[in-house]
PDB file of N, CA and C in Angstrom:
ATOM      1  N   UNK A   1      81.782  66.133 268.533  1.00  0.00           N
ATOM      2  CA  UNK A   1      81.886  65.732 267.158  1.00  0.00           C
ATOM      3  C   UNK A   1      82.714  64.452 267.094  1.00  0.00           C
ATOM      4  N   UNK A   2      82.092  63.531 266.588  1.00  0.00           N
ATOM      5  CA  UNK A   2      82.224  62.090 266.303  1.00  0.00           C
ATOM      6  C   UNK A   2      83.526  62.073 265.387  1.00  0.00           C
ATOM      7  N   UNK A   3      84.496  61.720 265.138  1.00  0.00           N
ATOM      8  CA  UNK A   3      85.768  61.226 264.029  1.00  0.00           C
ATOM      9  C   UNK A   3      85.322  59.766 263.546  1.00  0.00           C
ATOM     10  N   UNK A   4      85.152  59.965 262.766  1.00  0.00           N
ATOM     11  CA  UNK A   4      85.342  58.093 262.340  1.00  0.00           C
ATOM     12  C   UNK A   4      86.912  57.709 262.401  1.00  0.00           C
ATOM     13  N   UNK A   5      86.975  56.008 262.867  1.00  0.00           N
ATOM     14  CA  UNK A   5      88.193  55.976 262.886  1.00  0.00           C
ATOM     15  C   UNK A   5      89.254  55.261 261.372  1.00  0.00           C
ATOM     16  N   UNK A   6      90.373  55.447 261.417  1.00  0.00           N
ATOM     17  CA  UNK A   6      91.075  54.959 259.928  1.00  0.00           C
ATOM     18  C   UNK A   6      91.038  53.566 260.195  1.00  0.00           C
ATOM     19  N   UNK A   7      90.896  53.222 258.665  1.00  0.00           N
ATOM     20  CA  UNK A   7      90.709  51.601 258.524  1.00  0.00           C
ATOM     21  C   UNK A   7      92.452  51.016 258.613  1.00  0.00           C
ATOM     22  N   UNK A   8      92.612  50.140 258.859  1.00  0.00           N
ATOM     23  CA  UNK A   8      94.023  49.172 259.569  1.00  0.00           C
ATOM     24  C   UNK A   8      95.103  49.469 258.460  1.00  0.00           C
ATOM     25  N   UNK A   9      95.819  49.346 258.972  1.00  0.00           N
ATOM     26  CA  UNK A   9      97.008  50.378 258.247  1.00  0.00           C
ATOM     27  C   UNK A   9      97.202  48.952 257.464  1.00  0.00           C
ATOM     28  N   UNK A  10      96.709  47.906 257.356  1.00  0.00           N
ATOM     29  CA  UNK A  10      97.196  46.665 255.644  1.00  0.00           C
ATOM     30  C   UNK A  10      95.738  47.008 254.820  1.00  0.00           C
ATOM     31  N   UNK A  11      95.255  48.034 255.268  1.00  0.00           N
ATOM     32  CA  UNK A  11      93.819  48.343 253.970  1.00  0.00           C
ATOM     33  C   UNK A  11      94.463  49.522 253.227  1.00  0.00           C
ATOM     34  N   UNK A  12      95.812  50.385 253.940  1.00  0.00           N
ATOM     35  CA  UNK A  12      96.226  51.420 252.914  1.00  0.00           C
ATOM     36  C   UNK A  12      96.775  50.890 251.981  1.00  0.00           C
ATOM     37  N   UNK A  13      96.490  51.264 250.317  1.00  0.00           N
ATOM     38  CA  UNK A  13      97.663  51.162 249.704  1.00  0.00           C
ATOM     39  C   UNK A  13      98.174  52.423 248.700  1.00  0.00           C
ATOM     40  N   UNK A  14      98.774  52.315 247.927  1.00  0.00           N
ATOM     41  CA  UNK A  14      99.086  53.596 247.079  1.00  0.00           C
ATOM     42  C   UNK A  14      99.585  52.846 245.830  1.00  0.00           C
ATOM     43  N   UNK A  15      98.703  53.849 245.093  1.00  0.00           N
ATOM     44  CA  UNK A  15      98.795  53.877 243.427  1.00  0.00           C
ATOM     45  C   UNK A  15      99.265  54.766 242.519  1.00  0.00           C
ATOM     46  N   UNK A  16     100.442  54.548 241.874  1.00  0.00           N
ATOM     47  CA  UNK A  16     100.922  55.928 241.226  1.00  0.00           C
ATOM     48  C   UNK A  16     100.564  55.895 239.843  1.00  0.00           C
ATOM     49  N   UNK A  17      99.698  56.994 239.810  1.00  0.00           N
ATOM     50  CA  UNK A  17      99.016  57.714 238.102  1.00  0.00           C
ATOM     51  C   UNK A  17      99.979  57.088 237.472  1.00  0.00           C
ATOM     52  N   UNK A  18      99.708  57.390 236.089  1.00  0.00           N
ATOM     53  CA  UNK A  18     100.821  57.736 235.066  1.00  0.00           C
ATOM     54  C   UNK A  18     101.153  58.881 234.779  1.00  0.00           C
ATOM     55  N   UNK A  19     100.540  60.115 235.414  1.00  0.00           N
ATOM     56  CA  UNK A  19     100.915  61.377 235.494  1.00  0.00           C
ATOM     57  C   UNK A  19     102.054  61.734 236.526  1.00  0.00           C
ATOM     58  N   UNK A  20     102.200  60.203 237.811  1.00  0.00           N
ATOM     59  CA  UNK A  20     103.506  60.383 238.002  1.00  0.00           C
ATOM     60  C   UNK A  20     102.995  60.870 239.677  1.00  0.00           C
ATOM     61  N   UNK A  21     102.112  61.345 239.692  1.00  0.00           N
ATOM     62  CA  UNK A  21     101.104  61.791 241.060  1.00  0.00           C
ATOM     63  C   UNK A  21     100.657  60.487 241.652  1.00  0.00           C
ATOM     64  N   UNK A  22     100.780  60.587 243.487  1.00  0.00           N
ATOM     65  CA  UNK A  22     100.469  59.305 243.855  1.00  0.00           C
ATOM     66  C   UNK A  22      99.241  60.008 244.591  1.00  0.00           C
ATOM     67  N   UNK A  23      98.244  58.914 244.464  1.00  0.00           N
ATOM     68  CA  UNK A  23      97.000  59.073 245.010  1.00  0.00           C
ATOM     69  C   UNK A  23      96.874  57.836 246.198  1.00  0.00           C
ATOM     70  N   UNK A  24      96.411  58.148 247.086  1.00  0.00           N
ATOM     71  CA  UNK A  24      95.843  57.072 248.855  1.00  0.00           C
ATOM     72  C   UNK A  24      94.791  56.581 247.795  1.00  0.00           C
ATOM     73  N   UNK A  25      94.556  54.881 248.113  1.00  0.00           N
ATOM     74  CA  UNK A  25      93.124  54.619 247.953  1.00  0.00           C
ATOM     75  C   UNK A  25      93.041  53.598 248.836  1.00  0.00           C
ATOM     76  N   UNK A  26      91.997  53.112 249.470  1.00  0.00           N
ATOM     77  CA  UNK A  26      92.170  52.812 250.849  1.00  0.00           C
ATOM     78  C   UNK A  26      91.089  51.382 250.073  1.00  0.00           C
ATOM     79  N   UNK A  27      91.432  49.701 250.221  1.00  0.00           N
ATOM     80  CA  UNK A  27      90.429  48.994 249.795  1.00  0.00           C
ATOM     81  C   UNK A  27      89.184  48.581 250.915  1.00  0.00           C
ATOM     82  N   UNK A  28      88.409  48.054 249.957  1.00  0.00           N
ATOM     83  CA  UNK A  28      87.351  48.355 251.229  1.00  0.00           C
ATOM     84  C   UNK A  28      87.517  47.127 251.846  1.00  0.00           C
ATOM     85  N   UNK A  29      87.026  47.528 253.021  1.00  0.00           N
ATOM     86  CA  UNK A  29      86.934  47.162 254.417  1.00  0.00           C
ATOM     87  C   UNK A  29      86.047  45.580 254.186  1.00  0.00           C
ATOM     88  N   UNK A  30      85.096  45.409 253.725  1.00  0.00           N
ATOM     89  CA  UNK A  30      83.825  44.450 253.528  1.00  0.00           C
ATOM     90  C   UNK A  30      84.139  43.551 252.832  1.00  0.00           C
ATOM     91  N   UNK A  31      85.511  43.661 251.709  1.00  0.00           N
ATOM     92  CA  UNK A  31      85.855  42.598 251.048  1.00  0.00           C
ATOM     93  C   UNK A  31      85.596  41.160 251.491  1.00  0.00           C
ATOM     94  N   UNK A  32      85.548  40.240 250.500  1.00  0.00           N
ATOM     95  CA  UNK A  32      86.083  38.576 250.929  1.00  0.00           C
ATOM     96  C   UNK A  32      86.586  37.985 251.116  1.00  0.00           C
ATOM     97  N   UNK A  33      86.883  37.258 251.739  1.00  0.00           N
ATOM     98  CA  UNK A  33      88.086  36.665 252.373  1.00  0.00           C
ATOM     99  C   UNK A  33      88.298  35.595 250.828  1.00  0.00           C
ATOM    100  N   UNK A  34      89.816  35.660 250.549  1.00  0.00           N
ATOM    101  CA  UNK A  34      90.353  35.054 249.220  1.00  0.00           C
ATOM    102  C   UNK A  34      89.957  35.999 248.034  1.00  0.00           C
ATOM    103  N   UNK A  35      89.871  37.371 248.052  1.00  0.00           N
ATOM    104  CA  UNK A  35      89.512  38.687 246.969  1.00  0.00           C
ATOM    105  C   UNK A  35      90.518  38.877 246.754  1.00  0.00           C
ATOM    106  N   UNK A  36      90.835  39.847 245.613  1.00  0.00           N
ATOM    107  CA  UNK A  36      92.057  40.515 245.086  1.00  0.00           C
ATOM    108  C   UNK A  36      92.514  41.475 246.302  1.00  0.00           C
ATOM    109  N   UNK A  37      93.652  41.410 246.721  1.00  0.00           N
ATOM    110  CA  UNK A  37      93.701  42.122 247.881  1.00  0.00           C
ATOM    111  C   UNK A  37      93.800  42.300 249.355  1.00  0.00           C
ATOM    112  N   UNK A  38      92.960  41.013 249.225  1.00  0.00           N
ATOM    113  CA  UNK A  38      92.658  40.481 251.224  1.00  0.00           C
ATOM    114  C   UNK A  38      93.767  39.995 251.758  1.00  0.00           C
ATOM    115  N   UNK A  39      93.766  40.629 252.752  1.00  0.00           N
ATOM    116  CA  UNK A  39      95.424  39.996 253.870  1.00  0.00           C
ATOM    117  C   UNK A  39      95.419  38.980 254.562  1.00  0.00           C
ATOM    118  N   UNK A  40      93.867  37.947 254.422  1.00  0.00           N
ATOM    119  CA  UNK A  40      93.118  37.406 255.242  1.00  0.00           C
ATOM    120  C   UNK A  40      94.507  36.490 255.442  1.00  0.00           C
ATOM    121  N   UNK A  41      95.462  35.660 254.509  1.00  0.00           N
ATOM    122  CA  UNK A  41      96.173  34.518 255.168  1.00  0.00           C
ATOM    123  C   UNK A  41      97.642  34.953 255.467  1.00  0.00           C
ATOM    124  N   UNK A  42      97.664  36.708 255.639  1.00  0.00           N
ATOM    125  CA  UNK A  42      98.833  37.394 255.561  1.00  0.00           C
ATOM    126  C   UNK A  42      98.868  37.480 257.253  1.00  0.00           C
ATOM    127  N   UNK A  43      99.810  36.989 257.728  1.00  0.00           N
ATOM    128  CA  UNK A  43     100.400  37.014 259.019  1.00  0.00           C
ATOM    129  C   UNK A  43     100.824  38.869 259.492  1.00  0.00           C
ATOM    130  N   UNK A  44     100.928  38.854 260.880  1.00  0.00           N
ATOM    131  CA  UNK A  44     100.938  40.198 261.163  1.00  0.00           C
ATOM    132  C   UNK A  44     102.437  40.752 260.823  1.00  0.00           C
ATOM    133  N   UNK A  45     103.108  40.311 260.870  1.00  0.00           N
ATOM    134  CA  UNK A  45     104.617  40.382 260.352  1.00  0.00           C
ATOM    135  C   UNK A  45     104.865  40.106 258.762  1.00  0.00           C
ATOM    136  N   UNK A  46     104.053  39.946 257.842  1.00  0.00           N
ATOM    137  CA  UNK A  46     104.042  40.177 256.823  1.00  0.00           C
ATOM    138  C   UNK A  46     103.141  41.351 256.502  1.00  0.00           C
ATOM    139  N   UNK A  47     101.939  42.006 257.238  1.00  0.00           N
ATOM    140  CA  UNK A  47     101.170  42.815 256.886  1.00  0.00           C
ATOM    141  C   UNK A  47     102.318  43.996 257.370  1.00  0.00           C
ATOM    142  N   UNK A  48     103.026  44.123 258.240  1.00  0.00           N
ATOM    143  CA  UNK A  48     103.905  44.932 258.358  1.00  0.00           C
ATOM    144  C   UNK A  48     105.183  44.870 257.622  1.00  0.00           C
ATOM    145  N   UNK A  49     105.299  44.370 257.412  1.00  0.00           N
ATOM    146  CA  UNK A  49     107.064  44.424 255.988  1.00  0.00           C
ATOM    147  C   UNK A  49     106.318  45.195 255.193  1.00  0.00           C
ATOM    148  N   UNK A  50     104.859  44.714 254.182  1.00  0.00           N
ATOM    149  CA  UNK A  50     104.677  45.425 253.655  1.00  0.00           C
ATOM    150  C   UNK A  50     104.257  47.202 253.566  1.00  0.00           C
ATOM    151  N   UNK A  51     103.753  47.110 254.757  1.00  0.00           N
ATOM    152  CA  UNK A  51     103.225  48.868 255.071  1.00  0.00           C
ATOM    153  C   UNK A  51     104.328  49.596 255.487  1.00  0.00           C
ATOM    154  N   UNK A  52     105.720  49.330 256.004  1.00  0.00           N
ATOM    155  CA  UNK A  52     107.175  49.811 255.606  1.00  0.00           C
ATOM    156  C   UNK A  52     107.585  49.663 254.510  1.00  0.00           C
ATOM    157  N   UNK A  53     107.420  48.769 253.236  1.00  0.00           N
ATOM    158  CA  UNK A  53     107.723  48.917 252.032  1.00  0.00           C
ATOM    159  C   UNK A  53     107.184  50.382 251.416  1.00  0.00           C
ATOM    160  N   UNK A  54     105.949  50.147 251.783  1.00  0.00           N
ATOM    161  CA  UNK A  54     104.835  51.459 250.932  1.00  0.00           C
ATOM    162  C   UNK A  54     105.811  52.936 251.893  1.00  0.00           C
ATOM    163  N   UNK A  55     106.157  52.690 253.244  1.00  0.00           N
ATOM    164  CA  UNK A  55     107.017  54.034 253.602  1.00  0.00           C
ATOM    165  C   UNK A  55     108.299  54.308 252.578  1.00  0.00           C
ATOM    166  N   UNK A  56     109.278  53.530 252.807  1.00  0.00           N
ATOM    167  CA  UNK A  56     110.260  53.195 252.154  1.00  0.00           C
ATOM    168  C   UNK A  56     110.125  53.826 250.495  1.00  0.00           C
ATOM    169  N   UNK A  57     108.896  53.087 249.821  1.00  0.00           N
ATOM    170  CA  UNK A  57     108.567  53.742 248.596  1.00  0.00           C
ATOM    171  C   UNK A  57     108.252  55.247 248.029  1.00  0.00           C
ATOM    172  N   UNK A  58     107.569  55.473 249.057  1.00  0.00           N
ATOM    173  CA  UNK A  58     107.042  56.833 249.461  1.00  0.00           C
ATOM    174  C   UNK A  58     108.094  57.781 249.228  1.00  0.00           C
ATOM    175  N   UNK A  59     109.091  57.461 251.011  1.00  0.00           N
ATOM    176  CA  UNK A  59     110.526  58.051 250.507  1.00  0.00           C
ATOM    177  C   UNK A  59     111.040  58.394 249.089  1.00  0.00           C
ATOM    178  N   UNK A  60     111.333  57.156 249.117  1.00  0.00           N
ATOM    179  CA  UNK A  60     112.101  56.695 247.479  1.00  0.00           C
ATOM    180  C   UNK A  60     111.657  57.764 246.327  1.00  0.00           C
ATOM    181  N   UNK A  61     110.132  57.984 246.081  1.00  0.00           N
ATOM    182  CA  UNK A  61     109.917  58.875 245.100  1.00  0.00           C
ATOM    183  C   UNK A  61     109.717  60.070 245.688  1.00  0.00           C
ATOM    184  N   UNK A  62     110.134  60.911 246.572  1.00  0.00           N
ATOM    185  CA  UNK A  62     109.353  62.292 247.094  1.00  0.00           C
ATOM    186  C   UNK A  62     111.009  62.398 246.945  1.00  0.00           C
ATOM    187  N   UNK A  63     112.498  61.712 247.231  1.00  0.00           N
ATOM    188  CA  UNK A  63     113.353  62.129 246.767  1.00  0.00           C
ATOM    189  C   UNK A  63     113.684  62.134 245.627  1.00  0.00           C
ATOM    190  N   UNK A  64     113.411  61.251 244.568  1.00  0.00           N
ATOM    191  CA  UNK A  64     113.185  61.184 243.500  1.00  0.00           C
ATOM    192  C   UNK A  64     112.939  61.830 242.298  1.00  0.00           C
ATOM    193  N   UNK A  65     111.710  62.774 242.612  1.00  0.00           N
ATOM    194  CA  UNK A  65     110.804  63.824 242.371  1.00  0.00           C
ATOM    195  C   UNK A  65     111.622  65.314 242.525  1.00  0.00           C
ATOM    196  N   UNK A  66     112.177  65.481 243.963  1.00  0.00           N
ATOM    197  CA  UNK A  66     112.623  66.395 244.401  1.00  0.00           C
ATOM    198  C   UNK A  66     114.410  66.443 243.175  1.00  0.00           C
ATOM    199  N   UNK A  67     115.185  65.222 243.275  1.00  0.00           N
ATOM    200  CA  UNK A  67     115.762  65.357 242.212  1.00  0.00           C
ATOM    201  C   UNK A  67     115.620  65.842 240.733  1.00  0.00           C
ATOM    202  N   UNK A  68     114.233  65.398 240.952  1.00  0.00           N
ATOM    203  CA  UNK A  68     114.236  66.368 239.379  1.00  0.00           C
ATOM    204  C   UNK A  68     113.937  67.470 239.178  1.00  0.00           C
ATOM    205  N   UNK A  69     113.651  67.655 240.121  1.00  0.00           N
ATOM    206  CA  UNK A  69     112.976  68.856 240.376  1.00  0.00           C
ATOM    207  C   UNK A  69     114.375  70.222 240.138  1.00  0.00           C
ATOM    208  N   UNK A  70     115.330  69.539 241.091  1.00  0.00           N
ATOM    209  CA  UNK A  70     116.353  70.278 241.052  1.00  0.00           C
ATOM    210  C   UNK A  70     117.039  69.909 239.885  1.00  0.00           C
ATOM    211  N   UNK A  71     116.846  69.198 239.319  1.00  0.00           N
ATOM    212  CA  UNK A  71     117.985  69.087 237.817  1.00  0.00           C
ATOM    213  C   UNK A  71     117.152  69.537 236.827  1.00  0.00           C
ATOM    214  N   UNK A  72     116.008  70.348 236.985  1.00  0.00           N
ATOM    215  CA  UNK A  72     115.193  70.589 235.640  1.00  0.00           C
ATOM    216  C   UNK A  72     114.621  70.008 235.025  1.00  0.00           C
ATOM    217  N   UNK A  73     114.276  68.511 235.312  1.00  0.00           N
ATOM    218  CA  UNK A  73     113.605  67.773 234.732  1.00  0.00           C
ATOM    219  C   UNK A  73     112.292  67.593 234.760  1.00  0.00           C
ATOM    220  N   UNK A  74     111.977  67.753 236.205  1.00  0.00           N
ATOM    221  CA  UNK A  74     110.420  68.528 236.088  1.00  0.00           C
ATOM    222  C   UNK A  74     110.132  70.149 236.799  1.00  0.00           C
ATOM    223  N   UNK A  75     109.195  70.579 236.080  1.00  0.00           N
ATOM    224  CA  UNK A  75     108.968  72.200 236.338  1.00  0.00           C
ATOM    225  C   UNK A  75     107.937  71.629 237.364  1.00  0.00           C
ATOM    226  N   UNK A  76     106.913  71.314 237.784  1.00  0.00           N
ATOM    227  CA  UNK A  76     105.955  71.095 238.904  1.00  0.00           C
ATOM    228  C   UNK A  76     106.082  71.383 239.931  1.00  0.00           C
ATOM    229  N   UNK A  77     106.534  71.929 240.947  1.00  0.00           N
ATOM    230  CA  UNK A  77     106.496  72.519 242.127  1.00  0.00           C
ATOM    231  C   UNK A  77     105.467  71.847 243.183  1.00  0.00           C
ATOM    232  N   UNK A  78     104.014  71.671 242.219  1.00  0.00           N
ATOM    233  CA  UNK A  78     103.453  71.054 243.122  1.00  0.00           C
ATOM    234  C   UNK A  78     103.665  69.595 243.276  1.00  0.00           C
ATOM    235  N   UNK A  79     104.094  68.451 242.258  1.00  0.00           N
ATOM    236  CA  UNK A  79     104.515  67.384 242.101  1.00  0.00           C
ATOM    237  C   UNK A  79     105.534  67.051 243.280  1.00  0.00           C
ATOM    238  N   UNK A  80     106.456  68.113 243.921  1.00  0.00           N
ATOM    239  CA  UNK A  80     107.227  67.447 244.404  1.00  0.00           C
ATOM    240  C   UNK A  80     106.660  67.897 246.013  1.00  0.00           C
ATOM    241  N   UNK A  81     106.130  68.855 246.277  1.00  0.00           N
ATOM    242  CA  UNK A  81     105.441  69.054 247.520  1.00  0.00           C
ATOM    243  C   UNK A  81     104.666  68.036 248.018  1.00  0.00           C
ATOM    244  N   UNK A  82     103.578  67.231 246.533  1.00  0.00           N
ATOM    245  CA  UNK A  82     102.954  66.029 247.347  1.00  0.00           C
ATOM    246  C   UNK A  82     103.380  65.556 247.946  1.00  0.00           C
ATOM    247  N   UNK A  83     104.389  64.858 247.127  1.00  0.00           N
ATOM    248  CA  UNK A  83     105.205  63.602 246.790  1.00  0.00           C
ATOM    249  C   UNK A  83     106.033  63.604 248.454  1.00  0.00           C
ATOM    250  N   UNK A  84     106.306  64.465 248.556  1.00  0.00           N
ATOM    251  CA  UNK A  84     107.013  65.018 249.905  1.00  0.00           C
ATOM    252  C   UNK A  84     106.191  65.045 251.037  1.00  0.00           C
ATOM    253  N   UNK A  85     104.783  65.400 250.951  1.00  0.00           N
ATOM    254  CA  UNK A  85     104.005  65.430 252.140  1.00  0.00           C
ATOM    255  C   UNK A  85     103.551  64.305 252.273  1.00  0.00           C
ATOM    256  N   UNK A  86     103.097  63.528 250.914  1.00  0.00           N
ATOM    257  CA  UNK A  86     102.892  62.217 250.998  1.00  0.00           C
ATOM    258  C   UNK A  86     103.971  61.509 251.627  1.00  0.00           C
ATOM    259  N   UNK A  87     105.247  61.291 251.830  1.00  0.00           N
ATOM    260  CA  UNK A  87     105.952  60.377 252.251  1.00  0.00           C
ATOM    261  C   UNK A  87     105.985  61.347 253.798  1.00  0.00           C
ATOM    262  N   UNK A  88     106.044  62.576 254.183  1.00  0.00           N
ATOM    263  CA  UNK A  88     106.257  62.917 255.595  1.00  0.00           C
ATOM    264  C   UNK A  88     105.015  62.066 256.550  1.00  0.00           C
ATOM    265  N   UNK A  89     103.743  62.408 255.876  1.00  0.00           N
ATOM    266  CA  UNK A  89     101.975  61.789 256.536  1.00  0.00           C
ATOM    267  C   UNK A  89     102.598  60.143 256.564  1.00  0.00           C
ATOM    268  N   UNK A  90     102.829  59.234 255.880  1.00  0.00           N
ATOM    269  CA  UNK A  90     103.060  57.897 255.776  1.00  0.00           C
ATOM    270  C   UNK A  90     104.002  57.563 256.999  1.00  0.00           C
ATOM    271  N   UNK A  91     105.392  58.574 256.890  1.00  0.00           N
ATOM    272  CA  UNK A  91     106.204  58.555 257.987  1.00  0.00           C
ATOM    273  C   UNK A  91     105.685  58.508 259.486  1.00  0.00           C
ATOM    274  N   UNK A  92     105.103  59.484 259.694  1.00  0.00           N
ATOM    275  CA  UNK A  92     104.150  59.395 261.119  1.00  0.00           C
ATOM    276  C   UNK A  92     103.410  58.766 261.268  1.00  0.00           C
ATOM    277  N   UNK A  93     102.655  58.159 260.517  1.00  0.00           N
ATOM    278  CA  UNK A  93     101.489  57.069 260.802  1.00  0.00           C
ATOM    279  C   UNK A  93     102.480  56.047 261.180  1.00  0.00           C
ATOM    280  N   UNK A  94     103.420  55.245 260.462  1.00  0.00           N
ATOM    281  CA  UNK A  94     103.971  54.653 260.694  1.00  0.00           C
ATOM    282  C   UNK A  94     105.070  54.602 262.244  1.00  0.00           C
ATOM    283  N   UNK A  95     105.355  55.756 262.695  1.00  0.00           N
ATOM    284  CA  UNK A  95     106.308  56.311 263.815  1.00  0.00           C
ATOM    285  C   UNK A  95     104.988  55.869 265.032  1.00  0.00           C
ATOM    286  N   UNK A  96     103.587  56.710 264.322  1.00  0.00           N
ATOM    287  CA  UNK A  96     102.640  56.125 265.758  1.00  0.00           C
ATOM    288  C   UNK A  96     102.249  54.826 265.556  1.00  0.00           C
ATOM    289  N   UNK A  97     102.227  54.162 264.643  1.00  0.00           N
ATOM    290  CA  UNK A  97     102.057  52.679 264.739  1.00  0.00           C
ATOM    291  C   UNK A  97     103.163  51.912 265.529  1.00  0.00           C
ATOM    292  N   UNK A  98     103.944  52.072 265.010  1.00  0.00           N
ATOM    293  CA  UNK A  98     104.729  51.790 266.013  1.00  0.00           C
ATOM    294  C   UNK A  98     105.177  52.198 267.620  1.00  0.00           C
ATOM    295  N   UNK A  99     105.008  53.588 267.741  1.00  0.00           N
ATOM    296  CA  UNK A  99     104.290  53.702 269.700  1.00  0.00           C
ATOM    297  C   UNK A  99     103.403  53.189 270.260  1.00  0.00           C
ATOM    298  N   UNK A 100     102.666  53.033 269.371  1.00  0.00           N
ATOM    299  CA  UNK A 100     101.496  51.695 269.634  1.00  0.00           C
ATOM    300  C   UNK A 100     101.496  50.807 269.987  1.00  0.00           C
ATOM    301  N   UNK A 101     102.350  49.977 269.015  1.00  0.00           N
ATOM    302  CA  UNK A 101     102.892  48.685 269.436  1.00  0.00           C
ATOM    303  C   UNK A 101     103.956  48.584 270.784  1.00  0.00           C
ATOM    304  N   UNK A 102     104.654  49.561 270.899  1.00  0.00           N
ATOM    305  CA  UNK A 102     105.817  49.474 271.844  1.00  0.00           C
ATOM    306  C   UNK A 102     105.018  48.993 272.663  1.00  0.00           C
ATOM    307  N   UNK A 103     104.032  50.533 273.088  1.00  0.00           N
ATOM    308  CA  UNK A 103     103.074  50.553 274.675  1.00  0.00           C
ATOM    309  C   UNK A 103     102.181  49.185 274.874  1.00  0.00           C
ATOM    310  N   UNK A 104     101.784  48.568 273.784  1.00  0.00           N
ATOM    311  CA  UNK A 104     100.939  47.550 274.129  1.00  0.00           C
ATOM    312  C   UNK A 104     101.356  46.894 274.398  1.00  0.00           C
ATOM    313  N   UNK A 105     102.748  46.308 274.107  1.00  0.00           N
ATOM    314  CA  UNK A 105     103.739  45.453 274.497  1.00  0.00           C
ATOM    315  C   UNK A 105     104.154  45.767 276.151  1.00  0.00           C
ATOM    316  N   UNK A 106     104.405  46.700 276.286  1.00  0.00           N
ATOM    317  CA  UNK A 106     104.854  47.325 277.623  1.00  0.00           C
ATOM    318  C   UNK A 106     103.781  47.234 278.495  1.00  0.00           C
ATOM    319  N   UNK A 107     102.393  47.304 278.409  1.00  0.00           N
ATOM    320  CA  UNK A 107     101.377  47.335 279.441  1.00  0.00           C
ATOM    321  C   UNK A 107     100.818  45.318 279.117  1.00  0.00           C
ATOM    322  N   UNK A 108     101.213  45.100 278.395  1.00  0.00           N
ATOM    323  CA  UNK A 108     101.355  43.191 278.177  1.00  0.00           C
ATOM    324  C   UNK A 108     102.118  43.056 279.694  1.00  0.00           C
ATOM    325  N   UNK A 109     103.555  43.394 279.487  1.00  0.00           N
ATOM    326  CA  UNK A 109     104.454  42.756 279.755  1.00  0.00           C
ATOM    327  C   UNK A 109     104.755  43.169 281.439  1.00  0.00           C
ATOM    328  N   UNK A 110     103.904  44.006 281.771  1.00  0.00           N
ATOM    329  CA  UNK A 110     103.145  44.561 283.140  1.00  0.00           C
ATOM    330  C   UNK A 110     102.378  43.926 283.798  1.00  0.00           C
ATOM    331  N   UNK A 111     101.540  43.056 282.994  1.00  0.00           N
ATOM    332  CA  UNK A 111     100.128  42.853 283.554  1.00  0.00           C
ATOM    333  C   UNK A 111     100.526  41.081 284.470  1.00  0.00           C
ATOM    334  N   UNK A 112      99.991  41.036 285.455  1.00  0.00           N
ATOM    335  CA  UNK A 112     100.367  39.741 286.587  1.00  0.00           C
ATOM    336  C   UNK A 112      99.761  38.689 286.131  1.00  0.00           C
ATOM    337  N   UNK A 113      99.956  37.926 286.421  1.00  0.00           N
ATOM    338  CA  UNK A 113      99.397  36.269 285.647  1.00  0.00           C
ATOM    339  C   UNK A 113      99.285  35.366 286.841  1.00  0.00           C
TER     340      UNK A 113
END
């Protein structure tokens, strides 16, 4: 059984409802180069500040959430479980993106010239 694979971690982004719920929407892949969106003149060190921002953010509201949670401000239970799994899933993608990078660097920095 075939997996398709995930599109490049500067095509994730995240959009939060006004219900306060964050939803993944992933832009497409086929876009144009100079579209709303395209990373086309975004350097690889800027496509990464930003996809640690979106972690960082993530964080930011799953504690956030969870604060209110505990001060009574919101009754949702499930609101703060997303919000929480959403920033744990973001966390690891990001932890293996970055083993990624280490190793490729490391089997670079191996290879004879």
């Amino acid at each position: 059984m075939a997996v398709a694979p995930l599109p490049p971690l500067s095509l994730i982004t995240t959009a939060v409802q006004s219900t306060g719920s964050v939803q993944t929407a992933f832009s497409s892949a086929a876009s144009p180069p100079g579209a709303a969106g395209s990373t086309a003149g975004a350097s690889f060190g800027q496509m990464l500040d930003r996809a640690l921002e979106q972690v960082n953010d993530a964080q930011v509201r799953a504690d956030q959430t969870a604060e209110q949670f505990f001060t009574g401000r919101l009754q949702d239970i499930h609101q703060v479980t997303i919000a929480m799994e959403e920033a744990r899933i973001m966390m690891d993608l990001a932890v293996e993106v970055s083993n990624k990078v280490v190793q490729a660097y490391q089997q670079v920095a191996q290879m004879q010239f």
